[in-house]
N, C-alpha and C. Protein backbone atom coordinates (compact mmCIF):
# COMPACT_ATOMS: atom_id res chain seq x y z
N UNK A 1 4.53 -19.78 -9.66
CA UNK A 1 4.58 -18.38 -9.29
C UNK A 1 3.58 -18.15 -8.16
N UNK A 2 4.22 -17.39 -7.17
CA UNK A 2 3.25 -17.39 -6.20
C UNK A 2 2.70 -15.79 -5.98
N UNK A 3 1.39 -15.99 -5.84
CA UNK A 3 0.09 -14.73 -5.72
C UNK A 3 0.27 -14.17 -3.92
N UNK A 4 0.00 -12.99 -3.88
CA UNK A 4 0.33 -12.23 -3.02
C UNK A 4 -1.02 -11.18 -2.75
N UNK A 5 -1.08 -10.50 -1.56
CA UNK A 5 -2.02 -9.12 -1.28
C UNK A 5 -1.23 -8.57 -0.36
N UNK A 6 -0.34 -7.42 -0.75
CA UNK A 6 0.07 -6.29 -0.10
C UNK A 6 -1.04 -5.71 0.46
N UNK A 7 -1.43 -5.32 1.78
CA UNK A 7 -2.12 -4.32 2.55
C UNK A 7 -1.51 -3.56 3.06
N UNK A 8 -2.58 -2.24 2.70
CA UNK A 8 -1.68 -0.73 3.74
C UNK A 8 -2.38 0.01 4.45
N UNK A 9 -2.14 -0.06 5.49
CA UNK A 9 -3.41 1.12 6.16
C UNK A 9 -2.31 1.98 6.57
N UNK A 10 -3.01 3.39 6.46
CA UNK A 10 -2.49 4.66 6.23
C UNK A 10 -3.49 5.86 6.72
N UNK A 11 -2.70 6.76 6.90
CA UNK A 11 -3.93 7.99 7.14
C UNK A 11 -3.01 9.75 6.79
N UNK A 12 -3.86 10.39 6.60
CA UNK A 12 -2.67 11.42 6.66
C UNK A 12 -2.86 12.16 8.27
N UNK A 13 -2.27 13.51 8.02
CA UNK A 13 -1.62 13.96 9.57
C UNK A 13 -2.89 14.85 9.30
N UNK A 14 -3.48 15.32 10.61
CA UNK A 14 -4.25 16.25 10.70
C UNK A 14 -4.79 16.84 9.70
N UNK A 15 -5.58 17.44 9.40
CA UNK A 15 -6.03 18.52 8.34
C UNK A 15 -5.47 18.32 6.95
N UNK A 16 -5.09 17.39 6.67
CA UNK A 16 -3.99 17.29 5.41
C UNK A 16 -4.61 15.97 4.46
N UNK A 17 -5.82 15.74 4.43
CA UNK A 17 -6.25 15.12 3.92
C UNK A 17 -6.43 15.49 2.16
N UNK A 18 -6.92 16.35 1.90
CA UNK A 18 -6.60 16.66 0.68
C UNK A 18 -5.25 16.77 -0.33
N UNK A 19 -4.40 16.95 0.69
CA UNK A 19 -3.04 17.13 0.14
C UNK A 19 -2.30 14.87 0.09
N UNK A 20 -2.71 14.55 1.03
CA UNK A 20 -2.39 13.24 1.43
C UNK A 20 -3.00 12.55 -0.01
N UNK A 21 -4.20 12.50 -0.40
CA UNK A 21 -5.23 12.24 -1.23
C UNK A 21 -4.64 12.67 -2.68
N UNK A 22 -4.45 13.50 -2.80
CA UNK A 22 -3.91 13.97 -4.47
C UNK A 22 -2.59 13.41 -4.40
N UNK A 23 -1.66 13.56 -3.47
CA UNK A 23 -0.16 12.48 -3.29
C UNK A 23 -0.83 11.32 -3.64
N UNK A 24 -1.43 10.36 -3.31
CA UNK A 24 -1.38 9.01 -3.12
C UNK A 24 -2.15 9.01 -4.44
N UNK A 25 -3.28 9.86 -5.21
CA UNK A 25 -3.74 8.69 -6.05
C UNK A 25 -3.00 9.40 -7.31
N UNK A 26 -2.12 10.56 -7.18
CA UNK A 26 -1.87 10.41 -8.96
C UNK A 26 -0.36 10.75 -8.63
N UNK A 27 0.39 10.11 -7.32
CA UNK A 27 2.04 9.84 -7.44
C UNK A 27 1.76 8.19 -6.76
N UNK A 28 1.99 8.07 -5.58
CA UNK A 28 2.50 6.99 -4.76
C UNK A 28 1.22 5.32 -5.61
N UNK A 29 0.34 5.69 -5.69
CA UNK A 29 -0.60 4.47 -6.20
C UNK A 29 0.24 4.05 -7.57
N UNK A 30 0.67 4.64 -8.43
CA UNK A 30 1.06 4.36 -9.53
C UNK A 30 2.81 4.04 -9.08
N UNK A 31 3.56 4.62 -8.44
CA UNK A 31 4.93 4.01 -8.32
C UNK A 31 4.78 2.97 -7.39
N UNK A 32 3.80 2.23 -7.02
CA UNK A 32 3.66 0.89 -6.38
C UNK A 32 3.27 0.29 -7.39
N UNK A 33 2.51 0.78 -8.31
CA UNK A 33 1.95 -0.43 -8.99
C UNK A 33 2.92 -0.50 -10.33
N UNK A 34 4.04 0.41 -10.61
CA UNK A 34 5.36 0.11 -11.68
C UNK A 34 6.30 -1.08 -10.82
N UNK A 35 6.18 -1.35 -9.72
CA UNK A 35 6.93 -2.37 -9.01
C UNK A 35 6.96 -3.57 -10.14
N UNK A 36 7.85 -4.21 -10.56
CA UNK A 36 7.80 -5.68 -11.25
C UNK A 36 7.11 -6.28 -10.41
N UNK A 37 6.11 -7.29 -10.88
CA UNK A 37 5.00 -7.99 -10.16
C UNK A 37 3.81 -7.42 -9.52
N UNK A 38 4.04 -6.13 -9.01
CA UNK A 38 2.15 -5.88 -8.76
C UNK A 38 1.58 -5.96 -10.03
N UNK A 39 0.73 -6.09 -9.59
CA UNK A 39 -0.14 -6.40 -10.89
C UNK A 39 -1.55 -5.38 -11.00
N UNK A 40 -1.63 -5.02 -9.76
CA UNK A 40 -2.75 -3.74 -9.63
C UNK A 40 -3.03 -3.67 -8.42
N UNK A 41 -3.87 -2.78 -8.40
CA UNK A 41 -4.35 -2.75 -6.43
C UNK A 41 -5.50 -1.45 -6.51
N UNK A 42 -6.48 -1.31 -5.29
CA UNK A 42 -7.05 -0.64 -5.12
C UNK A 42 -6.55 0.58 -3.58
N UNK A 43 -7.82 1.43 -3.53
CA UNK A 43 -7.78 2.22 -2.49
C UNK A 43 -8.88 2.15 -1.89
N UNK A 44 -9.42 2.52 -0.34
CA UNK A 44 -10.76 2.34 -0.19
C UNK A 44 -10.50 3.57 1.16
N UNK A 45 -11.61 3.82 1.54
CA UNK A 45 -11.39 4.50 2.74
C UNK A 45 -12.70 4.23 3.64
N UNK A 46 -12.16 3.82 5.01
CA UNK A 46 -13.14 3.15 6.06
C UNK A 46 -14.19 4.72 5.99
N UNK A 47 -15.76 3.79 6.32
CA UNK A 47 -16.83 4.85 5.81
C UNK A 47 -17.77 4.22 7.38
N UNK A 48 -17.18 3.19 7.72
CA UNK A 48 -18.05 2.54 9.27
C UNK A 48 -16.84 1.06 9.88
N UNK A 49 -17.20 0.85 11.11
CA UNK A 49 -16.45 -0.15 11.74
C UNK A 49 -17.66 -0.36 12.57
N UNK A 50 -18.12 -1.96 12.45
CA UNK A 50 -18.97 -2.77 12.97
C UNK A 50 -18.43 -3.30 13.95
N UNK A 51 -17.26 -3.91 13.76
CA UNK A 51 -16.95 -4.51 14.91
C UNK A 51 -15.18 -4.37 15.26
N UNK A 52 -15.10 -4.56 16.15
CA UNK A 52 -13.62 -4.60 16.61
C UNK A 52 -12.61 -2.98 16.88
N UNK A 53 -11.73 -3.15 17.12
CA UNK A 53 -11.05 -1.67 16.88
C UNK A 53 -11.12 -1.09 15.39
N UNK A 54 -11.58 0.25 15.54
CA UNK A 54 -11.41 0.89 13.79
C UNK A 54 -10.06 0.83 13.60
N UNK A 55 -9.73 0.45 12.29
CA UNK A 55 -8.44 0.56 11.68
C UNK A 55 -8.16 2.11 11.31
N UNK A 56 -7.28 2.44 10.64
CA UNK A 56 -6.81 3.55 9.48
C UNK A 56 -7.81 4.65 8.46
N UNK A 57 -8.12 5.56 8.39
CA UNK A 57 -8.86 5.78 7.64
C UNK A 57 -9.01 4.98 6.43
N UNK A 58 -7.50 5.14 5.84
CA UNK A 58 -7.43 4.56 4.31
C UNK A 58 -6.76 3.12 4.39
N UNK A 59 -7.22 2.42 2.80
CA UNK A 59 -7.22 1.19 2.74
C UNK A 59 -6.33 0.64 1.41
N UNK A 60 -5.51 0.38 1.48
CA UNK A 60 -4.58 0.33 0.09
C UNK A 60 -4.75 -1.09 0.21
N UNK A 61 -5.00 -2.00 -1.10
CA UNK A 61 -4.60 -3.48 -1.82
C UNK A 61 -4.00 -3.53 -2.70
N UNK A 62 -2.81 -4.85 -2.92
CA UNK A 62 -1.71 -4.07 -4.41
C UNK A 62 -2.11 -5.66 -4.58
N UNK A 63 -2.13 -6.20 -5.28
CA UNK A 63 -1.91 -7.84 -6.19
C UNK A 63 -0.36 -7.93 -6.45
N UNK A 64 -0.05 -8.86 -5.94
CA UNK A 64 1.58 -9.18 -6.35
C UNK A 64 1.52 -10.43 -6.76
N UNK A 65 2.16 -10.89 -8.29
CA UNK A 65 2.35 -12.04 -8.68
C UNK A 65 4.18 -12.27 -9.09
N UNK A 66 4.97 -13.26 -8.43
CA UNK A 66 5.96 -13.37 -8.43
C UNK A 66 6.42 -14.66 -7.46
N UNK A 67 7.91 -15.01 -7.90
CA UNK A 67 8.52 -16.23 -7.66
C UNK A 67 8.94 -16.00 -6.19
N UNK A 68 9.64 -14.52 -6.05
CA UNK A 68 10.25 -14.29 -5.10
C UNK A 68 9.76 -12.98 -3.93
N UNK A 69 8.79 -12.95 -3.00
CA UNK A 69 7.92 -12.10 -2.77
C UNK A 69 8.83 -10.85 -1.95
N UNK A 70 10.37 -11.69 -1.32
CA UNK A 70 11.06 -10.60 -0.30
C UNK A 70 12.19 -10.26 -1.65
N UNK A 71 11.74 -10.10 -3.12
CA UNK A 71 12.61 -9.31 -4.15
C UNK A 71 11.53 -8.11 -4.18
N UNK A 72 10.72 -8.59 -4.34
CA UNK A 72 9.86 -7.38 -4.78
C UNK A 72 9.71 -6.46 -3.54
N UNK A 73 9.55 -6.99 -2.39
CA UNK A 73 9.79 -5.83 -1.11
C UNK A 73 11.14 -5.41 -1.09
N UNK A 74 11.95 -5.59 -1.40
CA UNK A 74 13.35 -5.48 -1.71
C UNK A 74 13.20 -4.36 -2.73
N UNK A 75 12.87 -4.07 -3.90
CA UNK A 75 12.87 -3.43 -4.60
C UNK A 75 12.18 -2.23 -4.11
N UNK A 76 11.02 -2.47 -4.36
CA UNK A 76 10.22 -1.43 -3.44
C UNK A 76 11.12 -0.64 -2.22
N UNK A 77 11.81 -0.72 -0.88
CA UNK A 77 12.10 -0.35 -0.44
C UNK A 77 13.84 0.20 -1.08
N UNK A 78 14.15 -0.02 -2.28
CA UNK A 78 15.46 0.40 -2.91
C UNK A 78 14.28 1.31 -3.38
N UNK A 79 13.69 1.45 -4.12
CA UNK A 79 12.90 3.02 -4.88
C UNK A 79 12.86 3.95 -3.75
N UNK A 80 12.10 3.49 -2.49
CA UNK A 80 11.94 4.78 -1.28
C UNK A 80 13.39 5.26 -1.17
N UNK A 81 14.14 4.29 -0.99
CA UNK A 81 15.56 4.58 -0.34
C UNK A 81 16.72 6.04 -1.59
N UNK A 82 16.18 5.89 -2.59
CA UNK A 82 16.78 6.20 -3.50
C UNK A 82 16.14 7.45 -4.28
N UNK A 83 15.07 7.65 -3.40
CA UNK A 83 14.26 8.80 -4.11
C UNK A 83 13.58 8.90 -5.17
N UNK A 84 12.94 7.23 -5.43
CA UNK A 84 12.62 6.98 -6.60
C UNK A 84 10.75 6.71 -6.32
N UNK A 85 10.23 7.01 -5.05
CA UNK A 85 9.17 7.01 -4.99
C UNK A 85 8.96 7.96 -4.14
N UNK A 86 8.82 9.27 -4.30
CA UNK A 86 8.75 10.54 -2.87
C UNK A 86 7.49 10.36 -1.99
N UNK A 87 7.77 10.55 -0.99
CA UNK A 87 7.09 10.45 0.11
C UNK A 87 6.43 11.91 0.68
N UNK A 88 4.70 12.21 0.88
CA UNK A 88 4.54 13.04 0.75
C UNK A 88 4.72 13.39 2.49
N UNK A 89 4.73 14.68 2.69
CA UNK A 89 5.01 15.34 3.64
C UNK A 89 3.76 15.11 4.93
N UNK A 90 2.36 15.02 3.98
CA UNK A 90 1.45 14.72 4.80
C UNK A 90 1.19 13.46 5.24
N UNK A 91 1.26 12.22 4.74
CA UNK A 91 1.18 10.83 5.26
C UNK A 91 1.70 10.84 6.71
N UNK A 92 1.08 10.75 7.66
CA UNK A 92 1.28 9.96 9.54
C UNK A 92 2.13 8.68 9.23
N UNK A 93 3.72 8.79 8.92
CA UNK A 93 3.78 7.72 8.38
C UNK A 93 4.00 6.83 9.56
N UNK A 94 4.48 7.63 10.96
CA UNK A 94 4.37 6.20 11.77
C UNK A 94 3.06 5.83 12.45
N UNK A 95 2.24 5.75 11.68
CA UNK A 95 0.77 5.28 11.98
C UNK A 95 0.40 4.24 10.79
N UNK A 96 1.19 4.31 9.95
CA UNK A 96 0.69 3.62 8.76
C UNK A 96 1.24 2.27 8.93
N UNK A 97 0.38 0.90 8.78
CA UNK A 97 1.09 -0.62 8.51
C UNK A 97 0.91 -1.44 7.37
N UNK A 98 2.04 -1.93 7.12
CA UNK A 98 1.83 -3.16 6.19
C UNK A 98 1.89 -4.59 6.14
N UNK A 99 1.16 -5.14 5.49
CA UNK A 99 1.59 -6.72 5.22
C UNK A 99 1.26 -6.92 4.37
N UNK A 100 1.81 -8.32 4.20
CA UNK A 100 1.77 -9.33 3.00
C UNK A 100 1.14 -10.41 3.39
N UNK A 101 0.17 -10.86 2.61
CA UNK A 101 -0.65 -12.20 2.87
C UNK A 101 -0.13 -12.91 1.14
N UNK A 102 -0.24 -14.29 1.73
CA UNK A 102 0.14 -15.32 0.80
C UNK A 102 -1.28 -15.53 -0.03
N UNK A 103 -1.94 -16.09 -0.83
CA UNK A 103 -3.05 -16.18 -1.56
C UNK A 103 -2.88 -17.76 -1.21
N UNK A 104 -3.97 -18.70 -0.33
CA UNK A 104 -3.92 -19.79 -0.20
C UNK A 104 -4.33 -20.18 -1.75
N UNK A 105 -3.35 -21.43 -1.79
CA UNK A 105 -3.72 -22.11 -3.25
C UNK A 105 -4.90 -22.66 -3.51
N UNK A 106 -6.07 -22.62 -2.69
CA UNK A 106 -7.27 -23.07 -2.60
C UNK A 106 -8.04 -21.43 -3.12
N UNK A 107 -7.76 -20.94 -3.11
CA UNK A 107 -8.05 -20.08 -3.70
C UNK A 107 -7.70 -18.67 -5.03
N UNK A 108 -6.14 -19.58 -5.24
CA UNK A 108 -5.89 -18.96 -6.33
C UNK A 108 -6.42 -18.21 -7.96
């Protein structure tokens, strides 16, 4: 079974941080983490940038453990598609990115 780290950087739209913030931690954090295979994840929000371009305000990590990693993005994107994970009004969503990193087996 292979180990996974979903990353999300995200931000909301202008002034809408409070509203973005109560969406994400008691709807959207929890219908990511009912996905078969996450296994949990955190939130963080950038507080300084030392070096390089600042990213996103916010910082999403999900743990994914599974055989097949493009089922579970598969799924995931059948819940958005289907209205099975609502999307709040305030999220910048075309500012927001994701990936998937593999968990080298040297560090499993």
């Amino acid at each position: 079974m292979g180990k996974y780290v979903m990353v999300v950087q995200s931000q909301a739209l202008p002034g809408r941080d409070d509203d973005y913030n109560e969406w994400y931690d008691n709807q959207h954090f929890g219908d990511i983490c009912a996905i078969p295979g996450v296994t949990g994840g955190r939130r963080l929000e950038n507080v300084m940038t030392l070096a390089g371009e600042p990213g996103l305000k916010y910082l999403a990590t999900y743990e994914i453990e599974c055989d097949d990693i493009g089922a579970v993005m598969g799924e995931m994107g059948r819940r958005g598609a289907e209205g099975l994970m609502p999307i709040s009004d305030a999220l910048d969503g075309p500012a927001s990115v994701l990936w998937v990193y593999k968990v080298s087996d040297n560090y499993a």
